[in-house]
C-alpha atoms as a PDB file:
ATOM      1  CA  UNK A   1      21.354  36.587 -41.569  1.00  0.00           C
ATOM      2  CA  UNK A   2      22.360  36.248 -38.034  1.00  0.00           C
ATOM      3  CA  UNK A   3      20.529  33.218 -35.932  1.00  0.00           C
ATOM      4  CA  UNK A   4      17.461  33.854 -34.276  1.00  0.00           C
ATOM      5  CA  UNK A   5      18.142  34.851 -30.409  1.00  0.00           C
ATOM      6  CA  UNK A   6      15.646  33.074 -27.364  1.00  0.00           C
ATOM      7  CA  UNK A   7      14.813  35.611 -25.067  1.00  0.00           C
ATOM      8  CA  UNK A   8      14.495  34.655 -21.793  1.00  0.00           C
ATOM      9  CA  UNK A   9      10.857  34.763 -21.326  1.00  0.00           C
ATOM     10  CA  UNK A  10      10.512  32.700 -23.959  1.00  0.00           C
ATOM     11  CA  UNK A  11      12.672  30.031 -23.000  1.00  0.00           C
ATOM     12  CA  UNK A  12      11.005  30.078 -19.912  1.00  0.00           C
ATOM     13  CA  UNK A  13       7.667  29.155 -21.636  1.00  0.00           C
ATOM     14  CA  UNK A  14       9.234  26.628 -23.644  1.00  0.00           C
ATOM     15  CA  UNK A  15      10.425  24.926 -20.722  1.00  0.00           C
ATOM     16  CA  UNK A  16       7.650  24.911 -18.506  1.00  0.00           C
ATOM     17  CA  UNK A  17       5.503  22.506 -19.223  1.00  0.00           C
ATOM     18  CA  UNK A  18       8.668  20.066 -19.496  1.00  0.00           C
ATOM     19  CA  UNK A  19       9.567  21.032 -15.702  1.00  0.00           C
ATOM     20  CA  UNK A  20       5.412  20.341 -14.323  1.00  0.00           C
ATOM     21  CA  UNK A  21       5.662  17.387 -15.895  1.00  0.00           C
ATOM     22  CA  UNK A  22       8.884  15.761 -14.273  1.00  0.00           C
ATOM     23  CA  UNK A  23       7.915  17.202 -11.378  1.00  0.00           C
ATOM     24  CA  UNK A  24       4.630  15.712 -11.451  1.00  0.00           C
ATOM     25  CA  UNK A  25       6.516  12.324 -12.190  1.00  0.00           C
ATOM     26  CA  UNK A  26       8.530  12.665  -9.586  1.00  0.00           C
ATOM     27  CA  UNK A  27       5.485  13.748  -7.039  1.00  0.00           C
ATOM     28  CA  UNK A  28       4.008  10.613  -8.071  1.00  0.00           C
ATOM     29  CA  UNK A  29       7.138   7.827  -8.636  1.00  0.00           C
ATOM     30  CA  UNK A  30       6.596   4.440  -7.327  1.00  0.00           C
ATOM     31  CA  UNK A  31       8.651   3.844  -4.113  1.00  0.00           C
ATOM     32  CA  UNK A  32      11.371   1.428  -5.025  1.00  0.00           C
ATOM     33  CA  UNK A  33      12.211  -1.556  -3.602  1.00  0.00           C
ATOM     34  CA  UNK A  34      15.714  -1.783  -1.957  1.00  0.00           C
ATOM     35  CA  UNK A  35      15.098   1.747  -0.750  1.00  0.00           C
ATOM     36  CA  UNK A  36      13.449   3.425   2.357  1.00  0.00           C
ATOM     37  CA  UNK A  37      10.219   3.604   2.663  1.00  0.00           C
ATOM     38  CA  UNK A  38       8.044   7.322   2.211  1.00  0.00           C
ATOM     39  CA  UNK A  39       6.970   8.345   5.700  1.00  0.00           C
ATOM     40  CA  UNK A  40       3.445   9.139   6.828  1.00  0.00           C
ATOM     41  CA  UNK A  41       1.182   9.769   9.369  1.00  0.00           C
ATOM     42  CA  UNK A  42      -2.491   9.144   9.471  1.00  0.00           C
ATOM     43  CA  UNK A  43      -5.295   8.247  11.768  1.00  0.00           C
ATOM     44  CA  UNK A  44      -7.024   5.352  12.374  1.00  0.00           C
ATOM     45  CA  UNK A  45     -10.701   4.181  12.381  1.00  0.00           C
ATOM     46  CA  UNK A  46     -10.463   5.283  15.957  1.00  0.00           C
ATOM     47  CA  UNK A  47      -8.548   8.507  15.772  1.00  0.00           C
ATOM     48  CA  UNK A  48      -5.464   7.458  16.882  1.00  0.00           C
ATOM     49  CA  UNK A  49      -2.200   9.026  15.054  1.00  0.00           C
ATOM     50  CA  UNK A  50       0.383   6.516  13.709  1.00  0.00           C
ATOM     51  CA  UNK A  51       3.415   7.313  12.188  1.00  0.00           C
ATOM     52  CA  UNK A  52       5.791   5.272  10.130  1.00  0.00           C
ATOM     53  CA  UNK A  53       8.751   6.671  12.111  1.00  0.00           C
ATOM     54  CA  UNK A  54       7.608   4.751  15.046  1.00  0.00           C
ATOM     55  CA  UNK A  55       7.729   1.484  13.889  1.00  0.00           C
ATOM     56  CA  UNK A  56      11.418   1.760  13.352  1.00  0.00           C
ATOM     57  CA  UNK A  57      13.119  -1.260  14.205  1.00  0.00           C
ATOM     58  CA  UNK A  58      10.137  -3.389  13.248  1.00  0.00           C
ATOM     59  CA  UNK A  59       8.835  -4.887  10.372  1.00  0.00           C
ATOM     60  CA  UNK A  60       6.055  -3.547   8.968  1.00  0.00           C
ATOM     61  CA  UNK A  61       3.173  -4.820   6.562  1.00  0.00           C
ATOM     62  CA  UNK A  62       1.184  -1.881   4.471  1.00  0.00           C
ATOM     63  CA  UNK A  63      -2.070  -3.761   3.002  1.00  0.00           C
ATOM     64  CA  UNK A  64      -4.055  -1.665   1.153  1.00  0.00           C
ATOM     65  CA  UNK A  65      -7.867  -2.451   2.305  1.00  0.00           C
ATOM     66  CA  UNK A  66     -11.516  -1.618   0.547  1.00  0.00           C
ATOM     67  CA  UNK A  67     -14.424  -4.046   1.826  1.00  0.00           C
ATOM     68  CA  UNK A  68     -16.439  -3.884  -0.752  1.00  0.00           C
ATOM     69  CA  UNK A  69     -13.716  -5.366  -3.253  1.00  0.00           C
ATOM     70  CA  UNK A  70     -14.452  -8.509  -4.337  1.00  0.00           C
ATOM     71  CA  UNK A  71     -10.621  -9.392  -4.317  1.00  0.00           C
ATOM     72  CA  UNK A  72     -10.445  -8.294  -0.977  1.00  0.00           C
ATOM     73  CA  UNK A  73     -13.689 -10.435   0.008  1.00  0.00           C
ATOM     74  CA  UNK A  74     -11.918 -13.309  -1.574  1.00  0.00           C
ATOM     75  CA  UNK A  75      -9.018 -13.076   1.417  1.00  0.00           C
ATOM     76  CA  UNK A  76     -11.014 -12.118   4.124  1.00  0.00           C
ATOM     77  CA  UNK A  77     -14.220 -14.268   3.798  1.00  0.00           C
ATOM     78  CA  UNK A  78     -12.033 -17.329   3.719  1.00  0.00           C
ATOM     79  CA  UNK A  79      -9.958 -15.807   6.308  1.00  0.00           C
ATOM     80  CA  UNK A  80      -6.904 -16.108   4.798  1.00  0.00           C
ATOM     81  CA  UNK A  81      -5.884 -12.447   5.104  1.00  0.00           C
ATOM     82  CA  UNK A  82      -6.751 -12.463   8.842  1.00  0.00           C
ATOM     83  CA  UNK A  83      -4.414 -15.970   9.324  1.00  0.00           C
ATOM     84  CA  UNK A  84      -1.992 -13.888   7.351  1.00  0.00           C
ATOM     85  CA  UNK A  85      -2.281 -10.770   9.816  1.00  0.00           C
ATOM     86  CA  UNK A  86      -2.001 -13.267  13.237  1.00  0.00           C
ATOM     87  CA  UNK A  87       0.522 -15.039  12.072  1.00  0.00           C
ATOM     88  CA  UNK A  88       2.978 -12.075  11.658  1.00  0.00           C
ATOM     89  CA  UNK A  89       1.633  -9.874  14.693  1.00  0.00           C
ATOM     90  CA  UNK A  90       2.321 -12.969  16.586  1.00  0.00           C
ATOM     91  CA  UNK A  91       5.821 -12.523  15.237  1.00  0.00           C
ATOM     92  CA  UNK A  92       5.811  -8.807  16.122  1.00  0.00           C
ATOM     93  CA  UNK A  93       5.241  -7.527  13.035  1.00  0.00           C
ATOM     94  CA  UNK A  94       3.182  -4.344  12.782  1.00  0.00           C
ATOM     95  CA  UNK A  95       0.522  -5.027  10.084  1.00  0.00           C
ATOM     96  CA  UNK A  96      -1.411  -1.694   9.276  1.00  0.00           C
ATOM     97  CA  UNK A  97      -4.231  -1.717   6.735  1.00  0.00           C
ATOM     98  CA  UNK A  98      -4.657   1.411   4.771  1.00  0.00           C
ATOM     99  CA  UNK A  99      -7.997   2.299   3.223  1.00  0.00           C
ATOM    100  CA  UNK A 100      -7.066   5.608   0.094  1.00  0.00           C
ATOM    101  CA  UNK A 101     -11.046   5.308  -0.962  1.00  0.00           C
ATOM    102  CA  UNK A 102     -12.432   8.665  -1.431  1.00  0.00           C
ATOM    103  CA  UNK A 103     -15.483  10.382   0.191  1.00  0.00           C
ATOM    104  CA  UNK A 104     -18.345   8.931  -1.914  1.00  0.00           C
ATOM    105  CA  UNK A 105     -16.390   5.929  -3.585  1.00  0.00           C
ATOM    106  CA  UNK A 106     -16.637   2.066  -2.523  1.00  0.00           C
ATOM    107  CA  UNK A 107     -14.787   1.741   0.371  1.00  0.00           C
ATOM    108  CA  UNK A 108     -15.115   4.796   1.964  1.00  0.00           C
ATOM    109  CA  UNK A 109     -16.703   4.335   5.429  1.00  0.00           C
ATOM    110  CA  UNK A 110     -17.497   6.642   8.913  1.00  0.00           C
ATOM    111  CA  UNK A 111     -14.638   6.029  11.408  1.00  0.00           C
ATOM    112  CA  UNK A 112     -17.786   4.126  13.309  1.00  0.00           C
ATOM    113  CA  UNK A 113     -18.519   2.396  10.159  1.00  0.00           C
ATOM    114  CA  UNK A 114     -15.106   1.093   9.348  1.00  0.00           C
ATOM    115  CA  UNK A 115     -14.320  -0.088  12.669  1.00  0.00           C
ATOM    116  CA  UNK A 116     -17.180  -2.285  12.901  1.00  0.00           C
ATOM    117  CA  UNK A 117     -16.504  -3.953   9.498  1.00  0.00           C
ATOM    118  CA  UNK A 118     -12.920  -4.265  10.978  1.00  0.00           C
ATOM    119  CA  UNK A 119     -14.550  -6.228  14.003  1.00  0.00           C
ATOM    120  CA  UNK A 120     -16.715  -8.023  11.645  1.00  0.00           C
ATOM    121  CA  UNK A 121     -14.004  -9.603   9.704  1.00  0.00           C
ATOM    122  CA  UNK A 122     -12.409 -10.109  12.785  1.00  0.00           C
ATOM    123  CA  UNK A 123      -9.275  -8.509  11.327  1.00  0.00           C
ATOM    124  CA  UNK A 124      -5.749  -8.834  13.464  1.00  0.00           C
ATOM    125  CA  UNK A 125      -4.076  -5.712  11.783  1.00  0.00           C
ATOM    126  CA  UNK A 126      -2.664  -3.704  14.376  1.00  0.00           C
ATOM    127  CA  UNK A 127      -4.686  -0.443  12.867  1.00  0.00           C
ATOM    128  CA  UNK A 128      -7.104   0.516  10.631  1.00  0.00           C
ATOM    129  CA  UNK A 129      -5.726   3.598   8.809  1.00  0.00           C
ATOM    130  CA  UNK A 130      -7.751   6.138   7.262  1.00  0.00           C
ATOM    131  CA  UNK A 131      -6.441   7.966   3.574  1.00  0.00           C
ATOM    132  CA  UNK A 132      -9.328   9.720   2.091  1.00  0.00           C
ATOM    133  CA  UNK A 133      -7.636  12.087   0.288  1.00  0.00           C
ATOM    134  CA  UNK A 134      -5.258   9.441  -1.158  1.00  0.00           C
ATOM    135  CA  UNK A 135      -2.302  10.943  -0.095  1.00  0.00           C
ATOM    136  CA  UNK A 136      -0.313   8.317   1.593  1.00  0.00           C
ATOM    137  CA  UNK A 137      -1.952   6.250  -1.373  1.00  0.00           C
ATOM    138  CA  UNK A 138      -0.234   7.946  -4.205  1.00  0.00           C
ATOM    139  CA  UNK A 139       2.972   8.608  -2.277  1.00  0.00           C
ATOM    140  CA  UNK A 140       3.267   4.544  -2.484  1.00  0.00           C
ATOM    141  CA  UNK A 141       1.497   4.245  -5.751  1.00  0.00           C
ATOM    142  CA  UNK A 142      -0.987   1.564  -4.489  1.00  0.00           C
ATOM    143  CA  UNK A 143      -2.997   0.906  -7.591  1.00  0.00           C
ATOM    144  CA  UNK A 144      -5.000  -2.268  -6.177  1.00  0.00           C
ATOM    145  CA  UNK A 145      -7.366  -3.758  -3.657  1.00  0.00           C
ATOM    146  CA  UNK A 146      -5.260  -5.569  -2.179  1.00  0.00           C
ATOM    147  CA  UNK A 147      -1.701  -4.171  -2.516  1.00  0.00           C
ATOM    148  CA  UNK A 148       0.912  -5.215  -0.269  1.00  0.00           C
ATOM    149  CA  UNK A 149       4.358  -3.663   0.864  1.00  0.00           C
ATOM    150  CA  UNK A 150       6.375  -4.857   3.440  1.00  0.00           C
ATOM    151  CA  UNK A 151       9.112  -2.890   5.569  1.00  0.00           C
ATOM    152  CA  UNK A 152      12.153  -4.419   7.321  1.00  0.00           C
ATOM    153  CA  UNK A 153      13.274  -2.822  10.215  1.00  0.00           C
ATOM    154  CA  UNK A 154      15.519  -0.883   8.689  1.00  0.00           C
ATOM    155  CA  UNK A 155      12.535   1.465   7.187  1.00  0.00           C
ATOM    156  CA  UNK A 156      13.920  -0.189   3.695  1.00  0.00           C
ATOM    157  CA  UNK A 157      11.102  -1.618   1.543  1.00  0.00           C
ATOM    158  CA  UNK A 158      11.560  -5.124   0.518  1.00  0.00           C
ATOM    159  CA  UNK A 159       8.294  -6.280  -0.579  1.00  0.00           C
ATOM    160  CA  UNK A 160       5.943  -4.935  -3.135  1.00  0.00           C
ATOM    161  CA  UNK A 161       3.129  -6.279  -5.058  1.00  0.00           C
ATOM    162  CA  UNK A 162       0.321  -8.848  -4.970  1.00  0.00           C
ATOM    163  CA  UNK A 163      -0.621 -10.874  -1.679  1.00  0.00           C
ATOM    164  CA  UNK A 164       0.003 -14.117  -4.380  1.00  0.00           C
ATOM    165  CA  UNK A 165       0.254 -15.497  -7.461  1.00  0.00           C
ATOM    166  CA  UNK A 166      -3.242 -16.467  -8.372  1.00  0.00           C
ATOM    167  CA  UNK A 167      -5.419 -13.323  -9.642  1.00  0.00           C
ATOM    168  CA  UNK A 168      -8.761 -15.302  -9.710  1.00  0.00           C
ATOM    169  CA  UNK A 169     -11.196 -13.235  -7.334  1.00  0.00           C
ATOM    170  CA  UNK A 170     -12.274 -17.069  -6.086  1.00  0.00           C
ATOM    171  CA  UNK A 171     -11.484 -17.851  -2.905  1.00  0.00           C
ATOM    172  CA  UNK A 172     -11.311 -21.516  -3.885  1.00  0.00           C
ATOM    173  CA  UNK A 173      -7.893 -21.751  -5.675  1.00  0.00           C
ATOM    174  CA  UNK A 174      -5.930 -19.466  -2.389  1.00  0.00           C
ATOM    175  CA  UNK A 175      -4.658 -22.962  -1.340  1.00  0.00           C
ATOM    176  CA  UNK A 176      -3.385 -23.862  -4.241  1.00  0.00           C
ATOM    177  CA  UNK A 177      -1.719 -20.024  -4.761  1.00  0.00           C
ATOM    178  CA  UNK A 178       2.385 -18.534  -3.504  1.00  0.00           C
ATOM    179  CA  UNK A 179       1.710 -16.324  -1.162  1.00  0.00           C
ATOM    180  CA  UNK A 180       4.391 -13.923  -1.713  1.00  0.00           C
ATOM    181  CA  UNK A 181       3.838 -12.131   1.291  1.00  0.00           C
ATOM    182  CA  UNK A 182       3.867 -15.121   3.755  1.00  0.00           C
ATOM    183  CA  UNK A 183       7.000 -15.961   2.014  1.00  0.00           C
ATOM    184  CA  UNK A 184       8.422 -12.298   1.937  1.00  0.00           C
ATOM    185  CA  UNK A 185       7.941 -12.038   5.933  1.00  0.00           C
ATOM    186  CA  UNK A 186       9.350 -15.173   6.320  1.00  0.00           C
ATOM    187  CA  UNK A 187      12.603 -14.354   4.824  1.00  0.00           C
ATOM    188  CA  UNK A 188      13.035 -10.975   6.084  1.00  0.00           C
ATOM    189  CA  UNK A 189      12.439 -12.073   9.434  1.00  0.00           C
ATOM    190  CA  UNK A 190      14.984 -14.538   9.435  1.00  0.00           C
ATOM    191  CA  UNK A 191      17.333 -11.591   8.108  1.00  0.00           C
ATOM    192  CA  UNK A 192      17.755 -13.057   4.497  1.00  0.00           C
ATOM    193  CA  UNK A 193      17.098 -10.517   1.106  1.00  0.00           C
ATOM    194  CA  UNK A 194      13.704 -11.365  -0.217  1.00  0.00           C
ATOM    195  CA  UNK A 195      14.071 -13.586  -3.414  1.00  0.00           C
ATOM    196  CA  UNK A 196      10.569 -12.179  -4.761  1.00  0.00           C
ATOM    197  CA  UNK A 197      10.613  -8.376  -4.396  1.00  0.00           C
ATOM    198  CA  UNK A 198       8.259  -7.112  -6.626  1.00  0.00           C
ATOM    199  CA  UNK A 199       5.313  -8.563  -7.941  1.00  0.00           C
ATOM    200  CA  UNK A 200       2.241  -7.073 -10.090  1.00  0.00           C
ATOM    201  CA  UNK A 201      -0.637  -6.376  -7.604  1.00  0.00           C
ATOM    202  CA  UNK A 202      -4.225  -7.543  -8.682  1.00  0.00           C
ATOM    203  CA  UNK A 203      -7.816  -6.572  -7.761  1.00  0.00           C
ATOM    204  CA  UNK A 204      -9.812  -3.522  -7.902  1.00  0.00           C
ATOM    205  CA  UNK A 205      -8.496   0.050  -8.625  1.00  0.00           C
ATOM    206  CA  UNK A 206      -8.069   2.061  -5.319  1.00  0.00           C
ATOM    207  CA  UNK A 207     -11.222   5.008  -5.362  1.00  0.00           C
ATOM    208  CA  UNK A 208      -9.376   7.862  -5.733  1.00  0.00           C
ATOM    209  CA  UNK A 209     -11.063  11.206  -5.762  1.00  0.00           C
END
């Protein structure tokens, strides 16, 4: 009996689903550290366009933001994220917050809305970005309220992970915490390889659609 012959079509339907789905892995791979950063574009709270690209030659903070986080409260009503943010603008870093909450979700808030919480908290990030379709989100793989990546002026990414090493939402035990990103920015501004690259974020899930 001679073997059974694929046709073409059928192969094609065996296949398939194997191709979406490394595709879709690949659509959605974590950016790796050691490598260049994706590029985007969005607006801020204000409407103002900024673009990775034009940051080159600086480094660059990515937090990813939601107010109504608890986690997030925990840095910003102590003020710890906003020392954070003067310290390194004062450095000329650009620090841009990034808010990938959805329409509806916690988090998501008017342009008019957003930029008065951002006065509120009296927050030194150079903008306010707004991702409400999660785009720029997924294309870094933020999973967390806070999440923080960092950018040498290269446009290689050389931080990614938690803003420290204590995941208690207390605000309480920050001064007794590593702050990987105070220590990440200190490094790479001083032109040395960052000796903790990667870390696992903590806080609340970002409010995808």
């Amino acid at each position: 009996m001679s073997p059974k012959r694929i046709t073409f079509p059928a192969m094609k339907k065996l296949l398939l689903p194997t191709l979406v789905l490394g595709l879709a892995t690949m659509a959605f791979a974590a950016p790796q550290v050691g490598q260049p950063a994706p590029g985007f574009t969005l607006k801020d709270s204000t409407g103002k366009e900024h673009s990775l690209a034009d940051f080159k030659g600086k480094t660059v903070v990515l937090e990813w933001v939601n107010y109504g986080c608890p986690f997030v409260k925990k840095h910003y009503d102590s003020k710890n994220m906003q020392a954070l943010q003067k310290d390194a603008t004062g450095k000329g870093v650009v620090w841009l917050a990034v808010c990938s909450s959805a329409p509806g979700k916690q988090g998501n808030e008017t342009p008019e809305v957003a930029t008065a919480k951002t006065k509120e908290y009296e927050s030194a990030a150079t903008a306010y970005l707004v991702d409400a379709d999660g785009k720029v989100g997924k294309l870094y793989d933020a999973k967390t309220t806070p999440e923080m990546f960092i950018i040498n002026p290269e446009g290689v990414l050389v931080y990614a992970g938690a803003i420290d090493d204590n995941r208690s939402p207390d605000a309480a035990v920050i001064k007794d915490s590593k702050n990987y990103v105070k220590a990440a920015l200190d490094e790479t501004l001083a032109g040395k390889p960052v000796s903790t690259a990667t870390t696992k974020s903590y806080g609340c899930s970002v409010k995808y659609q």
